[in-house]
Protein backbone atom coordinates (compact mmCIF):
# COMPACT_ATOMS: atom_id res chain seq x y z
CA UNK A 1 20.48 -21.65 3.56
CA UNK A 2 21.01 -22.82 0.04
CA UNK A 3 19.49 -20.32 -2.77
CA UNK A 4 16.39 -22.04 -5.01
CA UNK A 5 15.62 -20.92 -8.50
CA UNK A 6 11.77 -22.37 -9.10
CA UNK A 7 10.11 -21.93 -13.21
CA UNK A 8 7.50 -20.21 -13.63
CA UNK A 9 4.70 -22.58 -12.82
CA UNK A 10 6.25 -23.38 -9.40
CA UNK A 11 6.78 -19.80 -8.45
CA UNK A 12 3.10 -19.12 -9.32
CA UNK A 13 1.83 -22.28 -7.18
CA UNK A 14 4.07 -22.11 -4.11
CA UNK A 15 4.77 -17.54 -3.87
CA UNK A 16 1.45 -16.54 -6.26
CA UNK A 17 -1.60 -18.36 -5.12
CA UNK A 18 -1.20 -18.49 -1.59
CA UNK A 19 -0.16 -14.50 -1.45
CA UNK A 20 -3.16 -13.82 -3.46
CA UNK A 21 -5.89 -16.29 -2.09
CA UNK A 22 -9.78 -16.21 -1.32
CA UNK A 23 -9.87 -12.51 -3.38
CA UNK A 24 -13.65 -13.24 -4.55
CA UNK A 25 -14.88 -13.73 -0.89
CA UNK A 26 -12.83 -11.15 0.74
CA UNK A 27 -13.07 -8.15 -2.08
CA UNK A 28 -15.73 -5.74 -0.31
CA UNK A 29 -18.51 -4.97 -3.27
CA UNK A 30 -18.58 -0.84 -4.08
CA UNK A 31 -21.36 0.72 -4.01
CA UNK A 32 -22.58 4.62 -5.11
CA UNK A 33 -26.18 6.42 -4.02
CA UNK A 34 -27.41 5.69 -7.48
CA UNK A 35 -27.34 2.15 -6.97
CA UNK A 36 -24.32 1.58 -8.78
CA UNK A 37 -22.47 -1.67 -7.96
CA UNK A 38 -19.26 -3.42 -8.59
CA UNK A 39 -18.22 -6.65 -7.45
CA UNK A 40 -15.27 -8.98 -7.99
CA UNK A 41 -16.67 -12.06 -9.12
CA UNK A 42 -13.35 -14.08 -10.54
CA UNK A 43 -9.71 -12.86 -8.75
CA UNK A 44 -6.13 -13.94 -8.71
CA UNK A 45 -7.04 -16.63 -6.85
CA UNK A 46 -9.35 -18.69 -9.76
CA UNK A 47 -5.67 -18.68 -11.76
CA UNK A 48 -7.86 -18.10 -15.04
CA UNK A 49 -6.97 -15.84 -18.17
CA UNK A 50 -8.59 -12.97 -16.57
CA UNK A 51 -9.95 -11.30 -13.52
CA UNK A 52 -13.79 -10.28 -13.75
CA UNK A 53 -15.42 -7.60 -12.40
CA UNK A 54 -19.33 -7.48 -12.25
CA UNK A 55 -20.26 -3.50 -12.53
CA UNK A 56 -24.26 -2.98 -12.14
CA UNK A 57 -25.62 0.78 -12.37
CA UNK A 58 -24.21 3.96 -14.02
CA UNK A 59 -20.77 4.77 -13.41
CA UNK A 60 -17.42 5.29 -14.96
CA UNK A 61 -14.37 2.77 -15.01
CA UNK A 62 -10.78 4.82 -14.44
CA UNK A 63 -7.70 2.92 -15.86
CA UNK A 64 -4.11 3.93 -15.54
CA UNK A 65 -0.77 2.11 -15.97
CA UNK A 66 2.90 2.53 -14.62
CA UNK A 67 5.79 1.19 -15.14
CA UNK A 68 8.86 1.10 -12.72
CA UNK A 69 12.37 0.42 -13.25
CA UNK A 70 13.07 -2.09 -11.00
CA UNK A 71 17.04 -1.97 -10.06
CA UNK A 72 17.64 0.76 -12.40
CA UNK A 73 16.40 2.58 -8.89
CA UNK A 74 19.74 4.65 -7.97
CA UNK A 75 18.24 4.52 -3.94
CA UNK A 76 18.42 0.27 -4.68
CA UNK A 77 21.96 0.14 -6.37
CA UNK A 78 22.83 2.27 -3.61
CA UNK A 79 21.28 -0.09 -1.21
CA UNK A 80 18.65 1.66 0.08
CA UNK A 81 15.39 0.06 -1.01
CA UNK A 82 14.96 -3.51 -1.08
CA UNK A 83 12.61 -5.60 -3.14
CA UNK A 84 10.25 -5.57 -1.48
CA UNK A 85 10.16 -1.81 -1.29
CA UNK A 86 10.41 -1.76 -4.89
CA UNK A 87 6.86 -3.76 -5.06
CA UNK A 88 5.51 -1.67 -2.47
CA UNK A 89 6.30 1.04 -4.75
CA UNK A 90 5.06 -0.23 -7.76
CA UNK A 91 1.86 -0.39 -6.11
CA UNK A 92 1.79 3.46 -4.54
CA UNK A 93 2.96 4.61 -8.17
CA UNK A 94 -0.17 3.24 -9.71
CA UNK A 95 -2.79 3.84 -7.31
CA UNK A 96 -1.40 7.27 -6.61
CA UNK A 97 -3.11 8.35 -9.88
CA UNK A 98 -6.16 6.58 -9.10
CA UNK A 99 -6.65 8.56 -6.45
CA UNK A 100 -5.70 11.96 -8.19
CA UNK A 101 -9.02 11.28 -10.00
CA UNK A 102 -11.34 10.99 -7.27
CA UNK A 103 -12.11 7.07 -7.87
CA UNK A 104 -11.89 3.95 -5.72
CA UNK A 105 -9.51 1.29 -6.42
CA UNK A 106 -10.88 -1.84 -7.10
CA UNK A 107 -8.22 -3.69 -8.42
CA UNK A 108 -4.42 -3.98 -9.71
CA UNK A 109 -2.87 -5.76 -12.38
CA UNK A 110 1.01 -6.44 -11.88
CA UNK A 111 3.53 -7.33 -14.50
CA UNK A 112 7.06 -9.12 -13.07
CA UNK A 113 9.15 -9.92 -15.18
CA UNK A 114 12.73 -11.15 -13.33
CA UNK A 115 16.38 -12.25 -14.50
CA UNK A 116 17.57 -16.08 -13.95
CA UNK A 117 19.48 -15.25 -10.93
CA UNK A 118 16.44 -13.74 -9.04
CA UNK A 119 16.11 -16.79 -6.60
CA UNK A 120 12.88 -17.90 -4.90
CA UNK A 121 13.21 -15.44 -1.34
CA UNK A 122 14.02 -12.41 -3.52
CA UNK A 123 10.88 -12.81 -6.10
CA UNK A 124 8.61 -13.03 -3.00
CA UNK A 125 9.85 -10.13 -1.48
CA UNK A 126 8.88 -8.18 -4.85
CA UNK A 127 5.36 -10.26 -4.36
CA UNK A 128 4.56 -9.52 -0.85
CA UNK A 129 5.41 -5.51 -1.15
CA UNK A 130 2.70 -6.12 -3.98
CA UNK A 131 0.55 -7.55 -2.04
CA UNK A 132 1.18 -5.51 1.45
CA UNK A 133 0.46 -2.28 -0.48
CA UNK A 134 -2.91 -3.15 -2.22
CA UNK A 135 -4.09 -4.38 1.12
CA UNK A 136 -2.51 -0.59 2.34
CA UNK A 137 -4.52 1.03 0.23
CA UNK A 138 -7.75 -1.09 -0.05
CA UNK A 139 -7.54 -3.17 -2.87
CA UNK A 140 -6.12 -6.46 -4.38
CA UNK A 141 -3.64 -7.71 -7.05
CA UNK A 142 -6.47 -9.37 -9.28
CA UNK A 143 -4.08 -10.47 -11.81
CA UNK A 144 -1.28 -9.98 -14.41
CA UNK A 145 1.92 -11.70 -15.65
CA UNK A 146 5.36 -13.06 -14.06
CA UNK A 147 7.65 -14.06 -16.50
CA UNK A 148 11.64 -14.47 -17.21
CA UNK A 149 13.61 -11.38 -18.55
CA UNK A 150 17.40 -9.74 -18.87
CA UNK A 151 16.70 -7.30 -15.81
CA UNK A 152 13.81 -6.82 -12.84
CA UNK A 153 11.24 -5.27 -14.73
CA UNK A 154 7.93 -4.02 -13.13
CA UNK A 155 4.63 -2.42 -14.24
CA UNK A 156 1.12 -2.69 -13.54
CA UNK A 157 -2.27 -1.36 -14.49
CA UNK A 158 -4.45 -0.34 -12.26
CA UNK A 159 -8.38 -0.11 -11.81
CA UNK A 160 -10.88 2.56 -10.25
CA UNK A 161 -14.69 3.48 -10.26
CA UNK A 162 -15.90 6.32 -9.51
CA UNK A 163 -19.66 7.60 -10.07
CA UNK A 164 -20.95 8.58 -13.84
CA UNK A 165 -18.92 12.08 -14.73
CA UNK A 166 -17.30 12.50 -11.54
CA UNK A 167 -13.92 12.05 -12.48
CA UNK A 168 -11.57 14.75 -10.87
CA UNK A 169 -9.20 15.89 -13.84
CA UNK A 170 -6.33 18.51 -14.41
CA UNK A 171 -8.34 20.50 -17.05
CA UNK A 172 -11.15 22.46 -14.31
CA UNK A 173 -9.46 24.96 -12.28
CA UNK A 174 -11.20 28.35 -12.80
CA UNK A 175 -9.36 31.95 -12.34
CA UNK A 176 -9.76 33.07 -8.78
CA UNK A 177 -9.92 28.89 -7.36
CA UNK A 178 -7.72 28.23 -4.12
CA UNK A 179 -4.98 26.19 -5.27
CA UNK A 180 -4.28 23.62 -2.33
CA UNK A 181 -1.72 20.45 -1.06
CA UNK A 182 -2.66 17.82 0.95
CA UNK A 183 0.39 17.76 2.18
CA UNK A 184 4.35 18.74 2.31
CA UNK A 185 6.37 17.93 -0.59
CA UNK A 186 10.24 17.66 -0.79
CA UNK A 187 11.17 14.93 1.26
CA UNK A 188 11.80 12.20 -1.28
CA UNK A 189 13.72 14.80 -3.34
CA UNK A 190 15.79 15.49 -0.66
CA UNK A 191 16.57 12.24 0.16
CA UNK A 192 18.04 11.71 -3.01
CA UNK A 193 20.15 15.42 -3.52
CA UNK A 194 21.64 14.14 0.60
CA UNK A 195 22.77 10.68 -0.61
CA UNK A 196 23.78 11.58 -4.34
CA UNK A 197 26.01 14.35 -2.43
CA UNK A 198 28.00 11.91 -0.78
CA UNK A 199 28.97 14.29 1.92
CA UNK A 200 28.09 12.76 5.66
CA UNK A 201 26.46 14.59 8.10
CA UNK A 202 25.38 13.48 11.69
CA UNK A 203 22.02 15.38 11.72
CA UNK A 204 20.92 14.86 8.46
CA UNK A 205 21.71 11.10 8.73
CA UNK A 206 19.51 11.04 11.84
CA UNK A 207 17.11 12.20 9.95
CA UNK A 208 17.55 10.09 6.75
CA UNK A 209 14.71 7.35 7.62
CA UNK A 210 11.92 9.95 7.79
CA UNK A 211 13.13 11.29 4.46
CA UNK A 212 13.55 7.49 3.03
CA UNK A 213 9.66 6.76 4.14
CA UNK A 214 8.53 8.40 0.78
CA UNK A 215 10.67 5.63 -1.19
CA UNK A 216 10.04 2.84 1.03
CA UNK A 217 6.65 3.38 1.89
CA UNK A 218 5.02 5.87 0.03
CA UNK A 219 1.18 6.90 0.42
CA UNK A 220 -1.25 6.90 -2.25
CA UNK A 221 -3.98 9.12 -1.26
CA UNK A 222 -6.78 6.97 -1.57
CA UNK A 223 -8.83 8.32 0.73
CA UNK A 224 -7.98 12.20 0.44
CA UNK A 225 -9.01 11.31 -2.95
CA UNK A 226 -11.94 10.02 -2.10
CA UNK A 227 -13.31 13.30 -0.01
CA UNK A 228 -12.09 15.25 -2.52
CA UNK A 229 -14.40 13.49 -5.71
CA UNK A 230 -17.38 13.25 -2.77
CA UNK A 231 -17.37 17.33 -2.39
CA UNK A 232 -18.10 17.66 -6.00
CA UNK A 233 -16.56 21.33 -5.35
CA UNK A 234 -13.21 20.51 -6.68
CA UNK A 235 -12.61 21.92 -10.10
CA UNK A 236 -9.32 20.00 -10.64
CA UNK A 237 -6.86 17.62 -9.13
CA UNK A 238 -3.59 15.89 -9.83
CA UNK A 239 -1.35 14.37 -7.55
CA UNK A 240 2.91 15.07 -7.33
CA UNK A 241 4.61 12.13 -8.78
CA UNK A 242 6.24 14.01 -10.88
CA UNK A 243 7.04 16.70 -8.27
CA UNK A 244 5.22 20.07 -7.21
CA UNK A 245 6.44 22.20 -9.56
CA UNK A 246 5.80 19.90 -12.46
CA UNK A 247 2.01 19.72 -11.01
CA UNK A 248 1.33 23.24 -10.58
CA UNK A 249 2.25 23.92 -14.33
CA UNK A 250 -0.05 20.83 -15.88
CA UNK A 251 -2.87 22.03 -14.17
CA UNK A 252 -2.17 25.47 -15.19
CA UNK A 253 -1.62 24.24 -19.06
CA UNK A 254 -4.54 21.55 -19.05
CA UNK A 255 -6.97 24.32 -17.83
CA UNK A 256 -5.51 27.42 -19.71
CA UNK A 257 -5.04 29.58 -16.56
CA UNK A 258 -2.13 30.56 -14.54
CA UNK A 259 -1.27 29.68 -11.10
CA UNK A 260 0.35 32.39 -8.35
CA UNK A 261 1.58 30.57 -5.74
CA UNK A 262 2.52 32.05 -2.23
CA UNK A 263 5.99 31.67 -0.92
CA UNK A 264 4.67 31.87 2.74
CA UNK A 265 2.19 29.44 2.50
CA UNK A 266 4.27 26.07 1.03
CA UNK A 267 4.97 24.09 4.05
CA UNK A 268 9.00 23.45 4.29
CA UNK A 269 9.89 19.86 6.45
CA UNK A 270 12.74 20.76 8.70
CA UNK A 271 14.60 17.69 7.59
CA UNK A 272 14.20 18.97 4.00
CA UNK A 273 15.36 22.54 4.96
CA UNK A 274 18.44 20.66 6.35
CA UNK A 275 19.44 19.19 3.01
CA UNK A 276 19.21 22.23 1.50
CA UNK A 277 21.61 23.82 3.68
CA UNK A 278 23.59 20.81 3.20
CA UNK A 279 23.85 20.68 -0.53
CA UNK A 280 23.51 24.51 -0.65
CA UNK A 281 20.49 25.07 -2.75
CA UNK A 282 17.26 27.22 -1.61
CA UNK A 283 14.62 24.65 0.13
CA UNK A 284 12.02 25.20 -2.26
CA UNK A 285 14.11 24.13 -5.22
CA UNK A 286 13.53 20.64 -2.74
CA UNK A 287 10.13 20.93 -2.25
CA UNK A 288 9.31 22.17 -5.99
CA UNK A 289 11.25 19.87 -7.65
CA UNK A 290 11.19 16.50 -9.52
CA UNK A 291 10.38 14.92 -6.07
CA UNK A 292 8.42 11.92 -5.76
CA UNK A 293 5.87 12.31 -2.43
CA UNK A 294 2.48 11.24 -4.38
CA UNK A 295 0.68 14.09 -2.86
CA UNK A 296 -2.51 15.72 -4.36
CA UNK A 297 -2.67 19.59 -6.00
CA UNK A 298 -6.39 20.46 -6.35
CA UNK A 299 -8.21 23.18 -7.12
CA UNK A 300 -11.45 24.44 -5.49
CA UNK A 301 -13.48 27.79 -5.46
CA UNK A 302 -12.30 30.15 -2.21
CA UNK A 303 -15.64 29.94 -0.78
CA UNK A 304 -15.71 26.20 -0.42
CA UNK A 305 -12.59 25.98 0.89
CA UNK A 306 -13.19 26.62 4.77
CA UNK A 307 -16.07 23.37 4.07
CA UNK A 308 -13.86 21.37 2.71
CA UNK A 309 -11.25 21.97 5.80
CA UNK A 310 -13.04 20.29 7.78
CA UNK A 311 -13.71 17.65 6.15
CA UNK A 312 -10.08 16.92 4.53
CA UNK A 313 -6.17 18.48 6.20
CA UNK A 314 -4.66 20.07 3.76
CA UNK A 315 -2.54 23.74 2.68
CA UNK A 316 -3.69 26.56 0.90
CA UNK A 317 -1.11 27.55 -1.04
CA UNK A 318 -1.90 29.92 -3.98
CA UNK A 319 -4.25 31.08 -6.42
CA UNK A 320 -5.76 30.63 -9.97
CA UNK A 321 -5.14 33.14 -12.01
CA UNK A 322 -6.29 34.47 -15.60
CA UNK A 323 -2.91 35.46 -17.18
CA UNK A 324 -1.40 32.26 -18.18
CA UNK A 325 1.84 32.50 -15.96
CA UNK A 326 2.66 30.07 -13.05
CA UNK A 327 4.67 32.31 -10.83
CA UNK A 328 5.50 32.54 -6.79
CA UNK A 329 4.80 35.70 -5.27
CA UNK A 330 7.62 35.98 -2.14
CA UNK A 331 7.26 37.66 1.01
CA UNK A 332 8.27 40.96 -0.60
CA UNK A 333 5.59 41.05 -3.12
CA UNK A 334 8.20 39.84 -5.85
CA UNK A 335 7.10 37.69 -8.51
CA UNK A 336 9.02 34.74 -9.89
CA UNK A 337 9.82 31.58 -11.99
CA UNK A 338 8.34 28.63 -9.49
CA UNK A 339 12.20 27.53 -8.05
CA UNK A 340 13.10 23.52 -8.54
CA UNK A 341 13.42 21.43 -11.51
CA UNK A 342 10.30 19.78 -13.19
CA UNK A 343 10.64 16.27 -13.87
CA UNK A 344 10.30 15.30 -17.74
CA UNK A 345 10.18 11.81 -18.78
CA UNK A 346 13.59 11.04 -20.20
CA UNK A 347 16.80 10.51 -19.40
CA UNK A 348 18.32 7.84 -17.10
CA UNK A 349 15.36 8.28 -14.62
CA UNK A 350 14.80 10.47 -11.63
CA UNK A 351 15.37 7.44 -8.80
């Protein structure tokens, strides 16, 4: 099968508007208590200047943008992560903070920009991960731009609601709060310290596609979020794209407290435990570190906590604190610098 390189209006009649069709009918309309109402009245599908949105009652709009770098990905020069997983991703990245504020998605707006020799197959690949992971995590691609550039290059904007003053934000966590995870941490992390090692191992490459799910499929959590801004008992929330560690300390800064985190209680995945004996480093460096699992780190006052369980799964895994330290107390009673290296945007990138 020959390649085919299509311009720009072809790839948006023949891969766009048939990926993207019948939005307007199909979008379900939100809806709060208050009688607060948004519906999508114009999508992708119209192929006008704009998506529009028709919001009725009180509530607040949350906006937040990503951008990803497309085959600057080591885990895709490697050969790890296809296009379309690099879509998918673009998609989780963005929505992943929607979610860390408690707000619905209602929409996403995607910017692909692609080098001449992207043919026709490869482009829609990038498309349908798009696509696949809106409808993943309840909400479409309403719009954007596709375009001709040096490189791959991929960022979108993406769109929540969420009722009047509800947002959940970093800046709320009160000394003596429960500080909890929705879920282990570590595995994307240590799928990249097993394949930058280059060192083999049978067990560990067993393992390797439960530890590559977090790249190629990765979960924003929409609807943890979603329980979490309902209870209006959490004090503050933000989820781990930039890795545990990194978290813990941005809530601890953005509210002025301190965090004490308890070795015991931060859940270790076996297969990350088996990196770190692999590459020789202490697990929790793994699951503390610059890892990329889009989990959520909330806060919430201890006696709301046992409520909330049973509501939402999740781990309890330290306490706010008044001295402004983040520290983790281990089994012996010693306290410490939290292990693991927290990301900071710069640099060649952490993927």
């Amino acid at each position: 099968m020959s390649e085919k390189f299509s311009d720009e209006p072809t790839r948006l009649a023949q891969t766009i508007v048939p990926l993207f069709a019948r939005q307007a009918g199909a979008f379900a309309p939100v809806s709060f208590p208050d009688g607060g109402r948004v519906e999508l009245t114009t999508g992708a599908d119209a192929q006008d200047d704009c998506a529009v949105f028709r919001l009725a009652g009180s509530h607040d709009l949350v906006v937040g943008t990503d951008y990803v770098r497309g085959p600057k990905f080591r885990l895709y020069e490697m050969g790890h992560l296809d296009e379309y997983d690099l879509g998918y991703y673009l998609v989780a990245a963005n929505l992943s903070d929607i979610a860390a504020m408690g707000a619905k998605p209602i929409g996403l707006l995607s910017v692909v920009r692609y080098p001449a020799e992207m043919d026709d197959v490869l482009f829609g690949l990038v498309m349908r991960g798009i696509r696949d992971a809106c409808a993943a995590f309840g909400c479409f691609n309403v719009g954007g731009d596709i375009g001709g550039a040096e490189r791959l290059i991929l960022s979108a904007s993406a769109l929540g609601v969420c009722p009047a003053g509800k947002a959940l934000l970093r800046s709320g966590a009160k000394p003596g709060d429960a500080v909890c995870l929705t879920a282990p941490t570590g595995l994307a992390g240590a799928a990249m310290a097993y394949l930058r090692s280059g060192v083999p191992d049978l067990v560990i490459d067993s393992l390797l596609p439960s530890l590559l799910v977090n790249w190629k499929r990765p979960v924003a959590r929409v609807g943890e979020g979603l329980v979490l801004g309902a209870s209006g008992v959490v004090t503050s929330c933000q989820d781990t794209s930039d890795g545990l560690k990194a978290t813990l300390l941005g809530i601890a800064e953005s509210s002025g407290v301190g965090i004490d985190v308890d070795e015991r209680s931060i859940p270790v995945p076996k297969a990350v435990a088996a990196v770190a004996a692999h590459v020789n480093v202490e697990p929790l460096s793994l699951v503390m570190g610059d890892s990329v699992d889009f989990e959520l780190v909330f806060t919430i006052s201890p006696g709301q906590v046992d409520d909330l369980a049973e509501a939402l799964s999740f781990h309890r895994i330290g306490v706010v604190t008044e001295k402004r330290e983040v520290v983790l107390t281990g089994e012996n009673g010693e306290r410490t610098d939290l292990p693991g290296k927290a990301w900071r945007h710069q640099g060649d990138g952490k993927a």
